[in-house]
N, C-alpha and C. Protein backbone atom coordinates (compact mmCIF):
# COMPACT_ATOMS: atom_id res chain seq x y z
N UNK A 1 -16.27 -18.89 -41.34
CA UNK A 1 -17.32 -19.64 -40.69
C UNK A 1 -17.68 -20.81 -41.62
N UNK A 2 -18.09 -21.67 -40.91
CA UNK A 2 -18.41 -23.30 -42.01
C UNK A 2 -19.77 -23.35 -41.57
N UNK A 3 -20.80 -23.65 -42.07
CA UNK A 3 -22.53 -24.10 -42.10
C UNK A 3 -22.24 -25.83 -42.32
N UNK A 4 -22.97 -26.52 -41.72
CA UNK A 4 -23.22 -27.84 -41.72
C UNK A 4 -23.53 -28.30 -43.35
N UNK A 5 -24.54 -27.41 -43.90
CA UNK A 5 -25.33 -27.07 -45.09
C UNK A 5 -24.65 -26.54 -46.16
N UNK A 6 -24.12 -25.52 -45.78
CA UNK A 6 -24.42 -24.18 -46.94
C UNK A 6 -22.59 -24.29 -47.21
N UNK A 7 -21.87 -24.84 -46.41
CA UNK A 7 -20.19 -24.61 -46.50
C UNK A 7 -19.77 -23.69 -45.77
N UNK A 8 -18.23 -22.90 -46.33
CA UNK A 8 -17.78 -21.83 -45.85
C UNK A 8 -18.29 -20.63 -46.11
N UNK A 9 -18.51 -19.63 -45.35
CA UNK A 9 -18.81 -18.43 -45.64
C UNK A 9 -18.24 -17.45 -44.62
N UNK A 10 -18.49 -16.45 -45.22
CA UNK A 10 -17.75 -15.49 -44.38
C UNK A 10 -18.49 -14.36 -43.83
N UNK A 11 -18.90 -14.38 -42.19
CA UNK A 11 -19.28 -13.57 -40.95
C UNK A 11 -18.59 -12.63 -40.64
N UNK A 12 -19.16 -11.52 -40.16
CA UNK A 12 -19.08 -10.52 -39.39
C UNK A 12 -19.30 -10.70 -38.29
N UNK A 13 -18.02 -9.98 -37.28
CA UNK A 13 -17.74 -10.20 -35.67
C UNK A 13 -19.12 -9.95 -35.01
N UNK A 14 -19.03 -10.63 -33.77
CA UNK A 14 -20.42 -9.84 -32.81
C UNK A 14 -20.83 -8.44 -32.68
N UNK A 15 -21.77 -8.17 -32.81
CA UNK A 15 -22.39 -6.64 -33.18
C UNK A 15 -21.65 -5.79 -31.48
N UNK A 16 -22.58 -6.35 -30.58
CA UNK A 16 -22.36 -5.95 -29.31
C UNK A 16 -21.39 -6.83 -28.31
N UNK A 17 -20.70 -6.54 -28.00
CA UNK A 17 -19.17 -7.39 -26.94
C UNK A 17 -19.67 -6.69 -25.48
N UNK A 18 -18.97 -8.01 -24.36
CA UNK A 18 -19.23 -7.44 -23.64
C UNK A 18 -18.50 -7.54 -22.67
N UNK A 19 -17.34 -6.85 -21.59
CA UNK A 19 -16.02 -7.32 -20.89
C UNK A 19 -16.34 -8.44 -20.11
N UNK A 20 -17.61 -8.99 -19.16
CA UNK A 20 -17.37 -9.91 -18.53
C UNK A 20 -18.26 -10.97 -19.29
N UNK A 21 -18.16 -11.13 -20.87
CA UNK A 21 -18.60 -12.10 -21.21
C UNK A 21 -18.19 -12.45 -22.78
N UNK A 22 -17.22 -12.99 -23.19
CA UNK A 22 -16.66 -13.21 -24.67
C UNK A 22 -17.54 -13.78 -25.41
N UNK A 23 -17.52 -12.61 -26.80
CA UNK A 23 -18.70 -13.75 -27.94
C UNK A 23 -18.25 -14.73 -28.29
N UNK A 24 -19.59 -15.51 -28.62
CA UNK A 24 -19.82 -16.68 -28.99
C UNK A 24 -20.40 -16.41 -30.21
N UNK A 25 -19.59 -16.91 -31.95
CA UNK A 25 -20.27 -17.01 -32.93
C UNK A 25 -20.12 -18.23 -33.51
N UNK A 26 -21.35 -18.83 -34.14
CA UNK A 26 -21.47 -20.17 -34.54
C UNK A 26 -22.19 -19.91 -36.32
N UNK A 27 -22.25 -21.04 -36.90
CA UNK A 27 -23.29 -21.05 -37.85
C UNK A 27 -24.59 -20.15 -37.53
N UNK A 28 -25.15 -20.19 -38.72
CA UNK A 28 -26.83 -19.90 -38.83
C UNK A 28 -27.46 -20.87 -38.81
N UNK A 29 -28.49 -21.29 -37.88
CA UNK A 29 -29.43 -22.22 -38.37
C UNK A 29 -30.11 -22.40 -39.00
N UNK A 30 -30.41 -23.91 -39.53
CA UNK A 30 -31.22 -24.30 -40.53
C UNK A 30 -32.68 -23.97 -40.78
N UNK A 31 -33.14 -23.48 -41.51
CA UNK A 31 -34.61 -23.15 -41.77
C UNK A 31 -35.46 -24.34 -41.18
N UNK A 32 -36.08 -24.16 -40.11
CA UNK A 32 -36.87 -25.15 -39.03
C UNK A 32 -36.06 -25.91 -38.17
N UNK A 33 -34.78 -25.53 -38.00
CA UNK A 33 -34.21 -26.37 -37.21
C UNK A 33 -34.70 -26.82 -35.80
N UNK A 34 -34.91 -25.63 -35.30
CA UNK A 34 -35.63 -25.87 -34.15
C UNK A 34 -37.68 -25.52 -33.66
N UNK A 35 -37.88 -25.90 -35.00
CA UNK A 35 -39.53 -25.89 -35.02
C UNK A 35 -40.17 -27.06 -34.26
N UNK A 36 -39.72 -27.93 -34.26
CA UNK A 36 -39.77 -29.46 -33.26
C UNK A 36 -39.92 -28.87 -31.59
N UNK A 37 -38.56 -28.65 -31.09
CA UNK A 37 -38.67 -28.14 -30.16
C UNK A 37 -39.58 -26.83 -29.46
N UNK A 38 -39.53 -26.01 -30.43
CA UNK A 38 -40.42 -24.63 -30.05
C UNK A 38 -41.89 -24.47 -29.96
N UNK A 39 -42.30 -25.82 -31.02
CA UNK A 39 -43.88 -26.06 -30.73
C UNK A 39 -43.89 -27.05 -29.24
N UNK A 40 -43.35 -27.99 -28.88
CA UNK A 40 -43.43 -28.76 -27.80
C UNK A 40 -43.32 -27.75 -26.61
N UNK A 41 -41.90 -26.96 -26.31
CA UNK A 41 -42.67 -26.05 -25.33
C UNK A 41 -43.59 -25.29 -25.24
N UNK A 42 -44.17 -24.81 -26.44
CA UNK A 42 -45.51 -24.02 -26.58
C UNK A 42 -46.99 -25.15 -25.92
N UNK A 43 -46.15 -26.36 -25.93
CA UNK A 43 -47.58 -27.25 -25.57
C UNK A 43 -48.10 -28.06 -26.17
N UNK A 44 -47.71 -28.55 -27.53
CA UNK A 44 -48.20 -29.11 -28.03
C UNK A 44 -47.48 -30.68 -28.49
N UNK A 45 -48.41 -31.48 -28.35
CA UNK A 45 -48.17 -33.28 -28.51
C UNK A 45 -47.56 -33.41 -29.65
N UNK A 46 -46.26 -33.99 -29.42
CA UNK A 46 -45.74 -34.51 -31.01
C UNK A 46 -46.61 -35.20 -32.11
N UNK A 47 -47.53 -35.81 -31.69
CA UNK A 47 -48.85 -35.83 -33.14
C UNK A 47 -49.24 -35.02 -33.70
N UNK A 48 -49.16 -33.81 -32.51
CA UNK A 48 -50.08 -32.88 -33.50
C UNK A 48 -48.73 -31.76 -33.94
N UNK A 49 -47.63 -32.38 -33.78
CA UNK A 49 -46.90 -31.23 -34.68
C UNK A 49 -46.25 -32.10 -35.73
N UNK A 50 -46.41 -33.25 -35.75
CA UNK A 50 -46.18 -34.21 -37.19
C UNK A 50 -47.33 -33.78 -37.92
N UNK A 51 -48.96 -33.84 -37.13
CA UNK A 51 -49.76 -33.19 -37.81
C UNK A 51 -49.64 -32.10 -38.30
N UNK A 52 -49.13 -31.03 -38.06
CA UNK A 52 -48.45 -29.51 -38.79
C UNK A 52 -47.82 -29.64 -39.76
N UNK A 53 -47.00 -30.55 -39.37
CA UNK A 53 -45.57 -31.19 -40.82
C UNK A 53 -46.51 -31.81 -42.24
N UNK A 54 -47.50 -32.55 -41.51
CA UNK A 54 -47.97 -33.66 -42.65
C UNK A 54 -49.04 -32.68 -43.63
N UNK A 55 -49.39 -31.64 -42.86
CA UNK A 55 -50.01 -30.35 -43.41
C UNK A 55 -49.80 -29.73 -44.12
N UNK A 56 -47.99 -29.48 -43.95
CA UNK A 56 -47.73 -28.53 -44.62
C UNK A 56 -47.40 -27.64 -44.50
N UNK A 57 -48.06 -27.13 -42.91
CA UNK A 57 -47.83 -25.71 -42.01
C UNK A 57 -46.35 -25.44 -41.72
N UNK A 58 -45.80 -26.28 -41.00
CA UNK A 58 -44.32 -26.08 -40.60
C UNK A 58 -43.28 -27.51 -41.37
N UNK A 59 -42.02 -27.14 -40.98
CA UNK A 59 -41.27 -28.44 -41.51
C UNK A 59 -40.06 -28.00 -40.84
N UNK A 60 -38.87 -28.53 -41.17
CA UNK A 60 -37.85 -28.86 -40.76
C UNK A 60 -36.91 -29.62 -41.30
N UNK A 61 -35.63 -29.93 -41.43
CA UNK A 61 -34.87 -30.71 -42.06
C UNK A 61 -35.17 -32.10 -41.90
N UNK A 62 -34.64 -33.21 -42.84
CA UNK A 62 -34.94 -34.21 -42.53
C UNK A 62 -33.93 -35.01 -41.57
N UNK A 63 -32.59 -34.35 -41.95
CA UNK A 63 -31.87 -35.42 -40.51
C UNK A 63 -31.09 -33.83 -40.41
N UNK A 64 -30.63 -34.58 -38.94
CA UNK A 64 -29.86 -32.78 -38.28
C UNK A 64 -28.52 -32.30 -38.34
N UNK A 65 -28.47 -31.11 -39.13
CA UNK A 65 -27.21 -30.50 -39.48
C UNK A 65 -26.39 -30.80 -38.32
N UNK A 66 -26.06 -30.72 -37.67
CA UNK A 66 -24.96 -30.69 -36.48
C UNK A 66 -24.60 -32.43 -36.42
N UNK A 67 -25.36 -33.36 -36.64
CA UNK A 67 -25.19 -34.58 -36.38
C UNK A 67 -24.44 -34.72 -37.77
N UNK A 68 -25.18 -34.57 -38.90
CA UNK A 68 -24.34 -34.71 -40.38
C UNK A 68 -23.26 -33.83 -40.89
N UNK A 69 -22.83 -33.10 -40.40
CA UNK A 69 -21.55 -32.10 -40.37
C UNK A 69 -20.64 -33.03 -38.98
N UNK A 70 -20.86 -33.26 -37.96
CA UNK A 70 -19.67 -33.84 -37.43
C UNK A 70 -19.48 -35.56 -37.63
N UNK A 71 -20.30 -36.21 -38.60
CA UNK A 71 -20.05 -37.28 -39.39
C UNK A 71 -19.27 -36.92 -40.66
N UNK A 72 -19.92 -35.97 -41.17
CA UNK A 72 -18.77 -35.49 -42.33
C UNK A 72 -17.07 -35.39 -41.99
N UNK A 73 -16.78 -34.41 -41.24
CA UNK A 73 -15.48 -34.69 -40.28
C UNK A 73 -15.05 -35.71 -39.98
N UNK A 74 -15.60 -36.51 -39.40
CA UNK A 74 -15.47 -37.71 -38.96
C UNK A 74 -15.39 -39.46 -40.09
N UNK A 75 -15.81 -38.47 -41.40
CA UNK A 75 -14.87 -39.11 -42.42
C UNK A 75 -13.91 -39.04 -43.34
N UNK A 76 -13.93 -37.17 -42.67
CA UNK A 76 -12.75 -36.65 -43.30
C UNK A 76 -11.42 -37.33 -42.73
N UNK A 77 -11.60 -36.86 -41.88
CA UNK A 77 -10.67 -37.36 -40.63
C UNK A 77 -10.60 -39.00 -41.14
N UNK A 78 -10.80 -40.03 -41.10
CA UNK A 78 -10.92 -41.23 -41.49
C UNK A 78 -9.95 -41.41 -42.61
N UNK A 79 -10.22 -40.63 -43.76
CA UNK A 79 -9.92 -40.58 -45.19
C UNK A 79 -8.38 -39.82 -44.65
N UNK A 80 -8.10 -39.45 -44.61
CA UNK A 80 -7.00 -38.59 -44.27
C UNK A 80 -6.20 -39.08 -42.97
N UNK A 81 -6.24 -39.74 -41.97
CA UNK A 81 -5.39 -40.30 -41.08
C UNK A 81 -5.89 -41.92 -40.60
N UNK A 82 -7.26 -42.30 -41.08
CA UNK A 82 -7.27 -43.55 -41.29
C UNK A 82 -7.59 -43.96 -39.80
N UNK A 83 -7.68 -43.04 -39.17
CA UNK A 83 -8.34 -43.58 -37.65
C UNK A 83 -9.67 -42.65 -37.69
């Protein structure tokens, strides 16, 4: 398994399988990755969850693993075949 973050590491298969539905295993997410999103459906105005951030209460990464891991690639790839 590769983390956007953290590198390669190495996972254990899906706990529970199921015949009419094949696992799906991905990374772990980032500590607050999705704290942005989870307060907004709870209801609350992006001011007041920058206000949370500027607090102190919650946080989140500053730019997003999934966007900076397939830029990384995407200069691997570059460096290595030059397209």
């Amino acid at each position: 398994m590769s983390h956007p973050t953290f590198g390669d590491y190495w996972r254990h298969g899906p706990i529970v399988t199921l015949d009419s539905a094949p696992p799906s295993i991905g990374p772990a997410c980032e500590p607050g990755e999705h704290t942005r999103r989870i307060l907004a459906e709870l209801g609350y105005e992006p001011a007041e969850i920058e206000h949370f951030r500027d607090e102190g209460i919650v946080g989140w990464p500053e730019e997003d693993p999934v966007a900076r891991a397939a830029e990384d690639r995407r200069r691997e790839r570059l460096a290595t075949t030059g397209r």
